[in-house]
N, C-alpha and C. Protein backbone atom coordinates (compact mmCIF):
# COMPACT_ATOMS: atom_id res chain seq x y z
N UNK A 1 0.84 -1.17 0.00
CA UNK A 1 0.00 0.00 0.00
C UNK A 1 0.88 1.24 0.00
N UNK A 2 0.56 2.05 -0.92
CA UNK A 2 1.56 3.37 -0.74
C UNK A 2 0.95 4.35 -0.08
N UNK A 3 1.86 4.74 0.57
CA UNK A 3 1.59 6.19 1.83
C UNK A 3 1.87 7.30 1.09
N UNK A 4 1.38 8.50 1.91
CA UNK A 4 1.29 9.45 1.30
C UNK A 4 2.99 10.28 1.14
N UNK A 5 3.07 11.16 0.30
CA UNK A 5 4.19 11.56 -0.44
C UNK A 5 5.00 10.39 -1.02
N UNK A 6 4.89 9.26 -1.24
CA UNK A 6 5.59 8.32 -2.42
C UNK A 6 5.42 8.75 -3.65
N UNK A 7 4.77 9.19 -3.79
CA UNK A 7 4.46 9.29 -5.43
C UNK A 7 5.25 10.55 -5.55
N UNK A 8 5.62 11.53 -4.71
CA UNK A 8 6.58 12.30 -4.87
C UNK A 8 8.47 11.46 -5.00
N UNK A 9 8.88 10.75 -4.69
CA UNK A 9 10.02 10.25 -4.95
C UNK A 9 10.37 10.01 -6.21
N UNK A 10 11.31 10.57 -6.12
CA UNK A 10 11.84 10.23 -7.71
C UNK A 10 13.00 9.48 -7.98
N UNK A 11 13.07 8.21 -9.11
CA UNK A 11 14.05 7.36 -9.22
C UNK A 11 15.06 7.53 -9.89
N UNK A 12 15.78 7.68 -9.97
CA UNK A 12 17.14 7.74 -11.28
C UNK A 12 17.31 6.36 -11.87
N UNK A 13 16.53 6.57 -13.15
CA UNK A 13 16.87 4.98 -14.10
C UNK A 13 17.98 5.41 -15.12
N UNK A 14 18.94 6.39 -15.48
CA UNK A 14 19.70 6.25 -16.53
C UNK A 14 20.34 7.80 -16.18
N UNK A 15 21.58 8.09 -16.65
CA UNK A 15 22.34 8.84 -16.61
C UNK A 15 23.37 9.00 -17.73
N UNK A 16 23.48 9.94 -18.55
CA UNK A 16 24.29 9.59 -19.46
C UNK A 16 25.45 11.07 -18.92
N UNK A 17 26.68 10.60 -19.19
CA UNK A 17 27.59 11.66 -18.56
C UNK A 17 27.93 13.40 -20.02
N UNK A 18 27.63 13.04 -20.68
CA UNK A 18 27.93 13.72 -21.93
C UNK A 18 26.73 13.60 -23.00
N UNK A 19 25.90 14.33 -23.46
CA UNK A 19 25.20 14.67 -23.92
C UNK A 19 25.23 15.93 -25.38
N UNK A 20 25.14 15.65 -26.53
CA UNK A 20 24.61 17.27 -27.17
C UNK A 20 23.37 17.44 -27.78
N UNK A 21 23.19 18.80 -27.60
CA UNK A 21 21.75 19.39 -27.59
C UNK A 21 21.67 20.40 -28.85
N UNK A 22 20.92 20.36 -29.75
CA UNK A 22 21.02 20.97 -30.94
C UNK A 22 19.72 21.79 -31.25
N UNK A 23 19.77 22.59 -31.43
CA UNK A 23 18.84 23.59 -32.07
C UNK A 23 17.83 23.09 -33.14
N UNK A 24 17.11 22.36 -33.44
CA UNK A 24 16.92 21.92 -34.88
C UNK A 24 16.07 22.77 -35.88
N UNK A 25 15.91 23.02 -37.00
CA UNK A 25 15.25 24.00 -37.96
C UNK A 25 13.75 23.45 -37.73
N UNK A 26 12.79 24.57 -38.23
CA UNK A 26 11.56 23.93 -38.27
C UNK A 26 11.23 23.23 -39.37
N UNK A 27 10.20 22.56 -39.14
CA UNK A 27 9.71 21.09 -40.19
C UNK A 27 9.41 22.69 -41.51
N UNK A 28 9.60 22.32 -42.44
CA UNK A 28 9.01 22.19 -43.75
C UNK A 28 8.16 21.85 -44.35
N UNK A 29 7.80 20.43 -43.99
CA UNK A 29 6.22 19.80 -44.32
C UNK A 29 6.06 19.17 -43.19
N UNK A 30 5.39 17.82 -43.42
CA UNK A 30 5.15 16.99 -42.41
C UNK A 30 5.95 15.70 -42.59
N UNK A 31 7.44 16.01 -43.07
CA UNK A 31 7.98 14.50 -43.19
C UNK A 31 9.06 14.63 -42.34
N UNK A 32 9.97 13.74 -42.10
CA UNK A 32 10.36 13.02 -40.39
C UNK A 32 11.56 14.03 -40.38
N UNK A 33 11.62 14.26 -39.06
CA UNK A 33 12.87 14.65 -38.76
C UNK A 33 14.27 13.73 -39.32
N UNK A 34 15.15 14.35 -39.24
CA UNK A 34 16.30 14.09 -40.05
C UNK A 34 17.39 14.50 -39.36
N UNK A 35 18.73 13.84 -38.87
CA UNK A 35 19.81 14.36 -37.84
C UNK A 35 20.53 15.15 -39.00
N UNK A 36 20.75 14.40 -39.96
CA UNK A 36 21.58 15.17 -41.27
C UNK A 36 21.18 16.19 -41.81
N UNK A 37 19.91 16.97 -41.18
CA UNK A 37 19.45 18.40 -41.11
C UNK A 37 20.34 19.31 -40.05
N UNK A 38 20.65 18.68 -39.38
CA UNK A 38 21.38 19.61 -38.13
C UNK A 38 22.83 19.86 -38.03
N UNK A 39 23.30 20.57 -37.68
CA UNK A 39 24.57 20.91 -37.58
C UNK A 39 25.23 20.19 -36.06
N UNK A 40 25.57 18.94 -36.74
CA UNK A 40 26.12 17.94 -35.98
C UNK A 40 27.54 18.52 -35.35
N UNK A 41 28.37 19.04 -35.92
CA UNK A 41 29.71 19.59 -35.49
C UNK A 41 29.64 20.65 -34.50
N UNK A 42 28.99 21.34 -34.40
CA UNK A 42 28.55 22.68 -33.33
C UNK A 42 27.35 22.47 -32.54
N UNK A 43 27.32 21.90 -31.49
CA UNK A 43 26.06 21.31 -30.62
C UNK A 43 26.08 22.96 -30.17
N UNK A 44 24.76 23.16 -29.51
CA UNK A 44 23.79 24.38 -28.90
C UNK A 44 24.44 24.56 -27.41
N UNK A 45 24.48 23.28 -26.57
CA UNK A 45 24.56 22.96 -25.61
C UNK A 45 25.51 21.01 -25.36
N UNK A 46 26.33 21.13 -24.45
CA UNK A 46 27.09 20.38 -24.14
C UNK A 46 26.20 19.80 -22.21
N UNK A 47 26.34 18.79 -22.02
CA UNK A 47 25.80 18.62 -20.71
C UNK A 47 25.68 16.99 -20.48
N UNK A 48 24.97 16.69 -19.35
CA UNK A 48 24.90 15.53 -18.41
C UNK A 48 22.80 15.51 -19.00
N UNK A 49 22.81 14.09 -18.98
CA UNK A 49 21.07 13.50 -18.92
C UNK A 49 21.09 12.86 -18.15
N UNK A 50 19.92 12.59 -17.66
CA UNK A 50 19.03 11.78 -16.30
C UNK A 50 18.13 11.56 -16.62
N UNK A 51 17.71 10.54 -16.89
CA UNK A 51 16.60 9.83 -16.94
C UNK A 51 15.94 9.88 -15.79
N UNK A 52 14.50 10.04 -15.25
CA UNK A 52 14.48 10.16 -13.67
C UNK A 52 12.90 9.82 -13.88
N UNK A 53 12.37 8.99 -13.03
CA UNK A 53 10.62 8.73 -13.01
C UNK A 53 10.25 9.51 -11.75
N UNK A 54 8.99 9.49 -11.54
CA UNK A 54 8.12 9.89 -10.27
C UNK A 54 6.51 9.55 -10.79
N UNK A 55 6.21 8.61 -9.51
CA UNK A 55 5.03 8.24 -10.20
C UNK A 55 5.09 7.68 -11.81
N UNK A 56 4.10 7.49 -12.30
CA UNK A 56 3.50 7.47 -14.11
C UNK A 56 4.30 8.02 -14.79
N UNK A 57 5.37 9.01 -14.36
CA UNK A 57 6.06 10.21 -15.49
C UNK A 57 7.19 10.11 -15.17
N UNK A 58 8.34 9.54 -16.49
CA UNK A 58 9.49 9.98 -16.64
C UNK A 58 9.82 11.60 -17.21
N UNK A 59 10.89 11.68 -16.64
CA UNK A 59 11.38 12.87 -16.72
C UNK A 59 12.88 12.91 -17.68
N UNK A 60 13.01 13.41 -18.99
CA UNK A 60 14.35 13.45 -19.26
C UNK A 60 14.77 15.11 -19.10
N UNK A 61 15.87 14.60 -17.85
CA UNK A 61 16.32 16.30 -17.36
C UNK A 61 17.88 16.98 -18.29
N UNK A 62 18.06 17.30 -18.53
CA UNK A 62 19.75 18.31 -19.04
C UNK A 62 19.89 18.95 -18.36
N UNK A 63 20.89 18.37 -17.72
CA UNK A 63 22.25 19.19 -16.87
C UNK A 63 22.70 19.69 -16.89
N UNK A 64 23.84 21.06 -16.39
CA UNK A 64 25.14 21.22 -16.42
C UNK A 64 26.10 19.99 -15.66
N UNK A 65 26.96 19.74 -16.84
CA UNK A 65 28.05 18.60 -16.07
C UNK A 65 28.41 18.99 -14.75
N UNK A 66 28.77 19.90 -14.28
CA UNK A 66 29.59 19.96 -13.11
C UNK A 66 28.84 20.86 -12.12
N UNK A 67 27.52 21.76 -12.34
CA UNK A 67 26.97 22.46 -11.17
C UNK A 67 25.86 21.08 -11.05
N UNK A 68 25.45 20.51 -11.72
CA UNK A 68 24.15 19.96 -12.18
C UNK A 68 22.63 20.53 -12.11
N UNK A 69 22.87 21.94 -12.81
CA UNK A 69 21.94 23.10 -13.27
C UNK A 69 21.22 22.41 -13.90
N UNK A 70 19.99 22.73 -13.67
CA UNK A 70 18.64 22.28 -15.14
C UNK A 70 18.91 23.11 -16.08
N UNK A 71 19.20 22.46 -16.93
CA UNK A 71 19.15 23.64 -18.35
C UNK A 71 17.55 23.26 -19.01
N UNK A 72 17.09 22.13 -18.80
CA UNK A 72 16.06 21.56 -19.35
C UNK A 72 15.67 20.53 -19.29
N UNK A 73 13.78 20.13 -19.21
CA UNK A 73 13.51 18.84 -18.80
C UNK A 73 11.81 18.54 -19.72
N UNK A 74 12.25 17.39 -19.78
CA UNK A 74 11.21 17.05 -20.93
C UNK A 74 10.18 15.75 -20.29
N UNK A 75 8.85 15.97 -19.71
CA UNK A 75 8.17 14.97 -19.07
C UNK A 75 7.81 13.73 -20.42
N UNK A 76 7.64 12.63 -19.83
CA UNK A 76 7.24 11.60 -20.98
C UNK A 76 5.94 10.95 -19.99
N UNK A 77 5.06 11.10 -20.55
CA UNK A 77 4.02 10.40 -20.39
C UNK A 77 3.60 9.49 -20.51
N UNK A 78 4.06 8.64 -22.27
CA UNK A 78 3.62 7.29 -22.84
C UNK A 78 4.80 7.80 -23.87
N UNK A 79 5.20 6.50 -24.29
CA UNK A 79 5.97 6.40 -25.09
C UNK A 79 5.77 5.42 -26.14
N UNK A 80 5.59 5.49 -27.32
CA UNK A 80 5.78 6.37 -28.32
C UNK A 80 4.89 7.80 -27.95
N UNK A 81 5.13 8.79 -27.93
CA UNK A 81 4.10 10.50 -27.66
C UNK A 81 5.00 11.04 -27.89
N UNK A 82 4.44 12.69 -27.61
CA UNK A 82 4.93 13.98 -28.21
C UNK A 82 6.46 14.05 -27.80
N UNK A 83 6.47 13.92 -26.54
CA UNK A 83 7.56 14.82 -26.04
C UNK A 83 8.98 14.20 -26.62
N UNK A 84 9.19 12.82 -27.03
CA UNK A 84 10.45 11.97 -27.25
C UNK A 84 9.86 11.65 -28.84
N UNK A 85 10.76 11.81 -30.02
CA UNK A 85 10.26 11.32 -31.50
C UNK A 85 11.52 11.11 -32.20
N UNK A 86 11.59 10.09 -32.74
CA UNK A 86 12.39 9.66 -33.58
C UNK A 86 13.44 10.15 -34.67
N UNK A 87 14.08 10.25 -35.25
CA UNK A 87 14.50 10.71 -36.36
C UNK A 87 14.55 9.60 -37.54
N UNK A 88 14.52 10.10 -38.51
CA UNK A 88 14.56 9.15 -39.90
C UNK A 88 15.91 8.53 -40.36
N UNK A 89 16.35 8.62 -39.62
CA UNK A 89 17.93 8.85 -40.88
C UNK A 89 19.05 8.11 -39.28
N UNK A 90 18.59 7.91 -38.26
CA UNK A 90 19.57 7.56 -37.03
C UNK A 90 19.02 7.09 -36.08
N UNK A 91 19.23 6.27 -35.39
CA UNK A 91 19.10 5.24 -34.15
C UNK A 91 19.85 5.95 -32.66
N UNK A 92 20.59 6.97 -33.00
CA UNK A 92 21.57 7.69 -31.88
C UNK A 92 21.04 8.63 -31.71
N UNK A 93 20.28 9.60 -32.30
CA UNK A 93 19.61 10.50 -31.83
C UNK A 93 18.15 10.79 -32.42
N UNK A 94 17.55 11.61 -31.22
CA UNK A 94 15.93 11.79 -30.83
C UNK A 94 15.80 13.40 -30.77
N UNK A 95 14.27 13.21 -30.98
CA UNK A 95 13.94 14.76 -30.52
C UNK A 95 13.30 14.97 -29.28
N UNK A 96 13.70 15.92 -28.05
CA UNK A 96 12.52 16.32 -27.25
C UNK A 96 11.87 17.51 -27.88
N UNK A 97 10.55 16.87 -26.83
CA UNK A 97 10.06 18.55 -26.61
C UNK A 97 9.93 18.86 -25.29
N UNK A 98 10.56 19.84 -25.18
CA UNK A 98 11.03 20.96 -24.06
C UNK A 98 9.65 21.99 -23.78
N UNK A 99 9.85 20.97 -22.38
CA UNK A 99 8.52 22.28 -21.61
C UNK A 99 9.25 23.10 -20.31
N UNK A 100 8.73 24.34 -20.97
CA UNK A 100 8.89 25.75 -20.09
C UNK A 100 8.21 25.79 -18.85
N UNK A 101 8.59 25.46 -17.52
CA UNK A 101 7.80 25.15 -16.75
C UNK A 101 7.27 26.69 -16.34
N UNK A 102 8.29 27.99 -16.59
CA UNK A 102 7.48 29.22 -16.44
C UNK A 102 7.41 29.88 -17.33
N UNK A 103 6.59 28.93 -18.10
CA UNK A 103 5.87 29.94 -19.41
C UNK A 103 4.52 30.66 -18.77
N UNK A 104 3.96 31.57 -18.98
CA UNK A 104 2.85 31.86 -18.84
C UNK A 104 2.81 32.85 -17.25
N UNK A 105 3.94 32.69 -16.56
CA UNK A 105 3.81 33.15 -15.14
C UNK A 105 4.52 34.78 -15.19
């Protein structure tokens, strides 16, 4: 039986130490993202990932390597969904989508 505030704990399932984060152009039509659209040689951002659950919802967070600053965190709900999508063209890299937790405030 779970007590109350469990569902607040959060797990660390994955950690990757080095990470890059790329800017990507907007779609054009409606056909798949593509890594060989992006400027693979000059990443946006350099950093640390964490995979992290709580409750129903993983969390993929971006780090700073060494303060371990949020630069950014992307909730996953169900997977295959919005926030995590594929690319056409590579098996090594994905797209998030990045939510602004103070947008609107």
């Amino acid at each position: 039986m779970a007590t109350e505030g469990q569902s607040d704990y959060e797990s660390v399932l994955c950690v990757k130490p080095e990470v890059n984060v790329y800017r990507i152009p907007p779609r054009a039509s409606n056909r798949a993202v593509r890594a060989a659209d992006w400027k693979l040689d000059t990443p946006d951002w350099t950093g640390r990932m964490r995979l992290t659950a709580r409750g129903k919802v993983a969390y993929v967070k971006l780090e700073d390597k060494v303060s371990g600053e949020l630069f950014a965190q992307a909730p996953v709900n169900e997977f295959p969904g919005i926030a995590v999508e594929t690319v056409s063209d590579s098996s090594r890299y994905f797209v998030l989508r990045i939510q602004d937790d103070n947008a609107g405030k």
